[in-house]
PDB file of N, CA and C in Angstrom:
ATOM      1  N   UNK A   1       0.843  -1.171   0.000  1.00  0.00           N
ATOM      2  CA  UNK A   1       0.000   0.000   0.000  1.00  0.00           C
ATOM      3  C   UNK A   1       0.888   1.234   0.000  1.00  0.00           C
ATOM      4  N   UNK A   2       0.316   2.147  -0.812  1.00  0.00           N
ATOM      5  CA  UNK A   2       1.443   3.243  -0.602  1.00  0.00           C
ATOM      6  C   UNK A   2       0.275   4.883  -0.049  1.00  0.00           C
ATOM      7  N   UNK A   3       0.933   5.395   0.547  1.00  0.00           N
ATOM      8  CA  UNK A   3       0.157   6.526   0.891  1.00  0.00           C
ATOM      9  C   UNK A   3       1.087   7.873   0.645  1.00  0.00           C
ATOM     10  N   UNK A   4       0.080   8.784   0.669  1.00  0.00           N
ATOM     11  CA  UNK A   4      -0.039  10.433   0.315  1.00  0.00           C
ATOM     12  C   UNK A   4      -0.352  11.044   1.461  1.00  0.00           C
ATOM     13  N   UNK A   5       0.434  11.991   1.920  1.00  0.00           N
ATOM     14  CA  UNK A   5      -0.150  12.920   2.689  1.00  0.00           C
ATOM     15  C   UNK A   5       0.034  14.780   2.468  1.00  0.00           C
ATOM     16  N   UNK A   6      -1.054  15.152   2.131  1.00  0.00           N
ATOM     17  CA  UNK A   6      -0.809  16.496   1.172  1.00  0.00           C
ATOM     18  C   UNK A   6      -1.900  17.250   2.849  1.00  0.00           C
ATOM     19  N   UNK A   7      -0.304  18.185   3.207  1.00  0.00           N
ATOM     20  CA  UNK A   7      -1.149  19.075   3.876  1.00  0.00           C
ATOM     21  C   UNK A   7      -1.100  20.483   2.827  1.00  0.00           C
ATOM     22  N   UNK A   8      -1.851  21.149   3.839  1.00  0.00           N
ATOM     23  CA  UNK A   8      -2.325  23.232   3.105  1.00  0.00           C
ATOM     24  C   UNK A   8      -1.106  23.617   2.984  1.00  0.00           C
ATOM     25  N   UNK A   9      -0.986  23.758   1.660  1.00  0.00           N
ATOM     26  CA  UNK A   9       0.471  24.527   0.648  1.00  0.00           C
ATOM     27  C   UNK A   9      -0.168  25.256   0.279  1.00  0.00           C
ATOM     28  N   UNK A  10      -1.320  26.499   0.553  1.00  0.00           N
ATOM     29  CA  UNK A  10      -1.439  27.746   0.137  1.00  0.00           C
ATOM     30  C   UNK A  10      -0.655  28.799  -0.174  1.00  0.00           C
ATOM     31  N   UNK A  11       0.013  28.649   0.838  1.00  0.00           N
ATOM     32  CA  UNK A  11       1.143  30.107   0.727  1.00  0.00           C
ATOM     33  C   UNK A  11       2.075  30.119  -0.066  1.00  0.00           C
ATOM     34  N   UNK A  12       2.813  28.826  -0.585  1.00  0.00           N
ATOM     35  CA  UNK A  12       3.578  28.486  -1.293  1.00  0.00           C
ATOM     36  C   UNK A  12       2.950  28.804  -2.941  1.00  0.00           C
ATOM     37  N   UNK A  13       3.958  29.449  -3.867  1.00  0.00           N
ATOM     38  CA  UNK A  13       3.543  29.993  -5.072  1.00  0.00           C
ATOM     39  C   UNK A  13       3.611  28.635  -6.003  1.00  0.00           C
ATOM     40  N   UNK A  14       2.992  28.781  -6.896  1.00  0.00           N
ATOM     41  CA  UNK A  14       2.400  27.835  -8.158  1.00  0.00           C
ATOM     42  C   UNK A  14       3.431  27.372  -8.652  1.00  0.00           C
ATOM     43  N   UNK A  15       4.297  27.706  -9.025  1.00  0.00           N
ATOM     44  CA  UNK A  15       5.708  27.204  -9.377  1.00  0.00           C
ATOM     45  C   UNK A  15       6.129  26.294  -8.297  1.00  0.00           C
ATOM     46  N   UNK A  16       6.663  26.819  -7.000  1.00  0.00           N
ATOM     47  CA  UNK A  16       6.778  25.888  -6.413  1.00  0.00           C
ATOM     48  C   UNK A  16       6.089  24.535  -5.755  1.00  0.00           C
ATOM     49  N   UNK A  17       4.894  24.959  -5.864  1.00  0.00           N
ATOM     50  CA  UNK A  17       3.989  23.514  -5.992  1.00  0.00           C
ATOM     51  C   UNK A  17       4.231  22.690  -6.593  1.00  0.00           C
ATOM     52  N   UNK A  18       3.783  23.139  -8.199  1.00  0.00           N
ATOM     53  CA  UNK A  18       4.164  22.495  -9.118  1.00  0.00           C
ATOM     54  C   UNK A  18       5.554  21.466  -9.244  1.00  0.00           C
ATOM     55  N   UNK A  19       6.669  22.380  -8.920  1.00  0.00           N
ATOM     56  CA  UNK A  19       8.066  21.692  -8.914  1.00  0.00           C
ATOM     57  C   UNK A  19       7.748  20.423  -7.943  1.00  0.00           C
ATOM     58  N   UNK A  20       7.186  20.784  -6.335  1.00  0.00           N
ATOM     59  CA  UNK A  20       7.318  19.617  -5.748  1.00  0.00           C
ATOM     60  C   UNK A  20       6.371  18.524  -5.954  1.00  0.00           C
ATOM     61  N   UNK A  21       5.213  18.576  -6.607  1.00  0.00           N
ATOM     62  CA  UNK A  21       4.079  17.872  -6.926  1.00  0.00           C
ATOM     63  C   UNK A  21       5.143  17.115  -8.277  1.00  0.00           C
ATOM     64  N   UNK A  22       5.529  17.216  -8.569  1.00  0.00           N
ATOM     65  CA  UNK A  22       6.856  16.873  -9.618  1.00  0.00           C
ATOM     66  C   UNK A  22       8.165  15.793  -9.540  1.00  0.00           C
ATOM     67  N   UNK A  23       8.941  16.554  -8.451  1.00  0.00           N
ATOM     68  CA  UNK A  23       9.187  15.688  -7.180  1.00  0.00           C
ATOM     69  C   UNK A  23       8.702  14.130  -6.896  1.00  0.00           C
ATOM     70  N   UNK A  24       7.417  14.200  -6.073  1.00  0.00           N
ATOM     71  CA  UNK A  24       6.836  13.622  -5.360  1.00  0.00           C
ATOM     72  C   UNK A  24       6.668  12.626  -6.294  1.00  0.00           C
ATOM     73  N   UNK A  25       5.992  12.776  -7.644  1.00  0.00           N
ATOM     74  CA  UNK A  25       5.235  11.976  -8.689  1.00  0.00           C
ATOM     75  C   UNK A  25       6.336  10.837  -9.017  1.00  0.00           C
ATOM     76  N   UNK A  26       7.777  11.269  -9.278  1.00  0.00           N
ATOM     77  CA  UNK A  26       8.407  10.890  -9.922  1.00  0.00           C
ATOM     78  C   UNK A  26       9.470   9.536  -8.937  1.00  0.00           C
ATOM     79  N   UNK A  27       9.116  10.275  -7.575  1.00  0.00           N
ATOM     80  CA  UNK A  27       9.728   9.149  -6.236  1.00  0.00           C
ATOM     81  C   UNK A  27       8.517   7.292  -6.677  1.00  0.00           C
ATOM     82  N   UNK A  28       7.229   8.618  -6.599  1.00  0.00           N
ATOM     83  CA  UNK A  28       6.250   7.674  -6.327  1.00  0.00           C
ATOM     84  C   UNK A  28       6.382   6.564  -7.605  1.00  0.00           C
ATOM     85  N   UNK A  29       6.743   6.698  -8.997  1.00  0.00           N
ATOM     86  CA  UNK A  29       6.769   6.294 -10.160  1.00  0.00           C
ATOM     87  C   UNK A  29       7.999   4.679  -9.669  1.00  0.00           C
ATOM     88  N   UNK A  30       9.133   5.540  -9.250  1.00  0.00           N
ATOM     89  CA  UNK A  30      10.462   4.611  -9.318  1.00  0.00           C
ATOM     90  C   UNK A  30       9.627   4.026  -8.112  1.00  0.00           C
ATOM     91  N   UNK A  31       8.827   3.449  -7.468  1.00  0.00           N
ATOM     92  CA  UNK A  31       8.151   2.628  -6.374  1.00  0.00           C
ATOM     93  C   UNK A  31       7.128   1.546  -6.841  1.00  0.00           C
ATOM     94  N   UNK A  32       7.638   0.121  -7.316  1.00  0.00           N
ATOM     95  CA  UNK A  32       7.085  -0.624  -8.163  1.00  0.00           C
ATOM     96  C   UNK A  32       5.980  -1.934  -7.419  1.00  0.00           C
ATOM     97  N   UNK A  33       6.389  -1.522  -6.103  1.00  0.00           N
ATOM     98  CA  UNK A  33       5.970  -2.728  -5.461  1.00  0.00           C
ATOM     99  C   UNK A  33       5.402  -2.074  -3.920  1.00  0.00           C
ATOM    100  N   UNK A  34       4.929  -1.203  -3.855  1.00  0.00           N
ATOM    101  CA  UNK A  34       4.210  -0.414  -2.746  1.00  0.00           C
ATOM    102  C   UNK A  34       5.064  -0.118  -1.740  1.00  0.00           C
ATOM    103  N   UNK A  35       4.357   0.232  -0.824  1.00  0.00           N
ATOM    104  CA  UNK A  35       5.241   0.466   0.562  1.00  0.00           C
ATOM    105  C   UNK A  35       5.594   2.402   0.724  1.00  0.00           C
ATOM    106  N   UNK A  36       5.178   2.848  -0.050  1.00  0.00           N
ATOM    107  CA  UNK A  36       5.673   4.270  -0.262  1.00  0.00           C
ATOM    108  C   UNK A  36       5.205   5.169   0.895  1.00  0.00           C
ATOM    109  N   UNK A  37       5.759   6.309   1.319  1.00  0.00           N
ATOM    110  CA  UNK A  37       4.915   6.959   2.390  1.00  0.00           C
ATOM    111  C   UNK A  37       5.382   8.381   1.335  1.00  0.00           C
ATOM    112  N   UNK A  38       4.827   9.205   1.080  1.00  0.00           N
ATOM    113  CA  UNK A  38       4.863  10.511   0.438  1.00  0.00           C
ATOM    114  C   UNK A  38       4.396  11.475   1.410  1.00  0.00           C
ATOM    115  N   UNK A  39       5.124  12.992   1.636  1.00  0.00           N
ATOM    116  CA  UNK A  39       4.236  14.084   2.239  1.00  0.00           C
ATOM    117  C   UNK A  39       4.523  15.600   2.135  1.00  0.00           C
ATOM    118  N   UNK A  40       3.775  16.186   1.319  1.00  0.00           N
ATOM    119  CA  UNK A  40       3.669  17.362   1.184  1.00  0.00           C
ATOM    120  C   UNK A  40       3.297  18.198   1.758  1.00  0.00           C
ATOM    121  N   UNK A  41       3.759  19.562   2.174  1.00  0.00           N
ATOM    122  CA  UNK A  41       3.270  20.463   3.495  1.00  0.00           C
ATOM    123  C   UNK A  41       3.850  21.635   2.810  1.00  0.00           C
ATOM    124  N   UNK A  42       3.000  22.722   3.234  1.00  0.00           N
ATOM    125  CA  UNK A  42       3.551  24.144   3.050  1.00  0.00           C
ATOM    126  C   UNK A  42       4.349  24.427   4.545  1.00  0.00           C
ATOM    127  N   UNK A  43       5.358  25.385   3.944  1.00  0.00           N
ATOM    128  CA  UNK A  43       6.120  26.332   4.812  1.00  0.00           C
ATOM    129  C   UNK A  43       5.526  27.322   5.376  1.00  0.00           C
ATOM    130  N   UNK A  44       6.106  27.469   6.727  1.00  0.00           N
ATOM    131  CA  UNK A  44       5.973  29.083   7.219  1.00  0.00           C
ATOM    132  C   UNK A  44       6.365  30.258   6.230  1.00  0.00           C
ATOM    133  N   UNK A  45       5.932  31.109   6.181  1.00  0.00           N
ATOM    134  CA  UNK A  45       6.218  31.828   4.843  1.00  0.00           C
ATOM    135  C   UNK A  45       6.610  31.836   3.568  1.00  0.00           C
ATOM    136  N   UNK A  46       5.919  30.569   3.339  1.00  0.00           N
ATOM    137  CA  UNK A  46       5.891  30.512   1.626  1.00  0.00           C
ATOM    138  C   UNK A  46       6.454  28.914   1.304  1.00  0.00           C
ATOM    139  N   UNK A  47       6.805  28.691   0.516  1.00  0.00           N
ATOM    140  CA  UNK A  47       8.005  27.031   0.141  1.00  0.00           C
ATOM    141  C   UNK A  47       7.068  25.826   0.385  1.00  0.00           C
ATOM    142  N   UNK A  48       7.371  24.986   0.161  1.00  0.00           N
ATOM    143  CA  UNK A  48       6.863  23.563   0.279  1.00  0.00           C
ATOM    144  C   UNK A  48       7.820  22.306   0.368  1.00  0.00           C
ATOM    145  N   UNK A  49       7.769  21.871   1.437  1.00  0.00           N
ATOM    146  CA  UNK A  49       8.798  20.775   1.229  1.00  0.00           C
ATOM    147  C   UNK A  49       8.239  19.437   1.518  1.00  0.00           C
ATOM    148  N   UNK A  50       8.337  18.805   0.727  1.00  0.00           N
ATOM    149  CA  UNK A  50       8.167  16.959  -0.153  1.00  0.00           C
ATOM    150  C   UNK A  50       9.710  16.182   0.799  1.00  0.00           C
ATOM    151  N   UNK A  51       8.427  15.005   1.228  1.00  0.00           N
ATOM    152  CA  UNK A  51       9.665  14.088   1.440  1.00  0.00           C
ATOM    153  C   UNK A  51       8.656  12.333   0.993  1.00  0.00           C
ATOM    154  N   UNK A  52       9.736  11.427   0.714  1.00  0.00           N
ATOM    155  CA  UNK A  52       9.199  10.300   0.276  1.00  0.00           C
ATOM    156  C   UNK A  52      10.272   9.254   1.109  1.00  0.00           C
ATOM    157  N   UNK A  53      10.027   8.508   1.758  1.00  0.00           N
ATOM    158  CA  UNK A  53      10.000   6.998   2.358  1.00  0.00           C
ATOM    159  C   UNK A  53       9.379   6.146   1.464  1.00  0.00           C
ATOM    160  N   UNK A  54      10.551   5.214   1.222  1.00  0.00           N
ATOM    161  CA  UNK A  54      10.329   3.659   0.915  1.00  0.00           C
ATOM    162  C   UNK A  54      11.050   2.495   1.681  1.00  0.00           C
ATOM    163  N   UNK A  55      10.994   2.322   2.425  1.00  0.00           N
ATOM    164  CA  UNK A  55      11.394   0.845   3.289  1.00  0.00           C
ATOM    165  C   UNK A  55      12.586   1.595   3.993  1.00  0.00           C
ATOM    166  N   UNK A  56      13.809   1.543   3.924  1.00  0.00           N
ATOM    167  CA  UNK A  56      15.316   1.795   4.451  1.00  0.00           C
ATOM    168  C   UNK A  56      15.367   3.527   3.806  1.00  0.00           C
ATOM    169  N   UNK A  57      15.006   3.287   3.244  1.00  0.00           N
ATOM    170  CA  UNK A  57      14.886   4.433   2.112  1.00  0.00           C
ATOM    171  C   UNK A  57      14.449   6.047   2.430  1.00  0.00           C
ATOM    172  N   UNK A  58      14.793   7.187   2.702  1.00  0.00           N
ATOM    173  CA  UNK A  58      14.237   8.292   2.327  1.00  0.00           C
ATOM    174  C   UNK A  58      14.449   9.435   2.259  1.00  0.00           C
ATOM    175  N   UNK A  59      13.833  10.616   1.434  1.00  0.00           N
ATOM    176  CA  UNK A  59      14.979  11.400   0.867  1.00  0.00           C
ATOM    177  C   UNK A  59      13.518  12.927   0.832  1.00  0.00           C
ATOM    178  N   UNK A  60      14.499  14.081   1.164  1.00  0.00           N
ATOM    179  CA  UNK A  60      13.697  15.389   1.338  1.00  0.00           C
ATOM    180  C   UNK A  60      14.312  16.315   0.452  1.00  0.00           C
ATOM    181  N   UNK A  61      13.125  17.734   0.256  1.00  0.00           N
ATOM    182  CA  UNK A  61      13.396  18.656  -0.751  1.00  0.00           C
ATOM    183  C   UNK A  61      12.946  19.913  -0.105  1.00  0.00           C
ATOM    184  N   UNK A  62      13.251  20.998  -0.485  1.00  0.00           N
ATOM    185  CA  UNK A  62      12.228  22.414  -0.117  1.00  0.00           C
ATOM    186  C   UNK A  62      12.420  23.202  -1.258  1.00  0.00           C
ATOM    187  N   UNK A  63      11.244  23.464  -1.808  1.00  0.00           N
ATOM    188  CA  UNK A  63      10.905  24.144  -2.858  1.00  0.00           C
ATOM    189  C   UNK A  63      10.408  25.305  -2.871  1.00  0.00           C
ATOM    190  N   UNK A  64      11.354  26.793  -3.206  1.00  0.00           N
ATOM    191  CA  UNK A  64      10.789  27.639  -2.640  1.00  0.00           C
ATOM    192  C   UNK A  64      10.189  28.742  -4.211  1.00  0.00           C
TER     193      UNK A  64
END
């Protein structure tokens, strides 16, 4: 089973959404056999930062 967790990225501008919704898609893609944990959150003043877990596995971004 793999899961998503998308909190309120309002503040964060369209570009940077975009970039990390981008990100995220592309962790989730190379994940062939489930197990994924994904999570998106806006920043305190603006940015968004994406992180993805797979088993041993996991790796973060901030997109501003």
């Amino acid at each position: 089973m793999n899961v998503l967790l998308l909190d309120e990225a309002d503040d964060a501008g369209p570009l940077a959404r975009q970039r990390a919704i981008h990100w995220l898609a592309e962790r989730l893609e190379q994940t062939a056999e489930g197990g994924f944990t994904g999570r998106l959150r806006g920043l305190d003043g603006g940015g968004v930062r994406v992180s993805a877990v797979h088993g041993d596995t996991g790796e973060a971004e901030v997109f501003e």
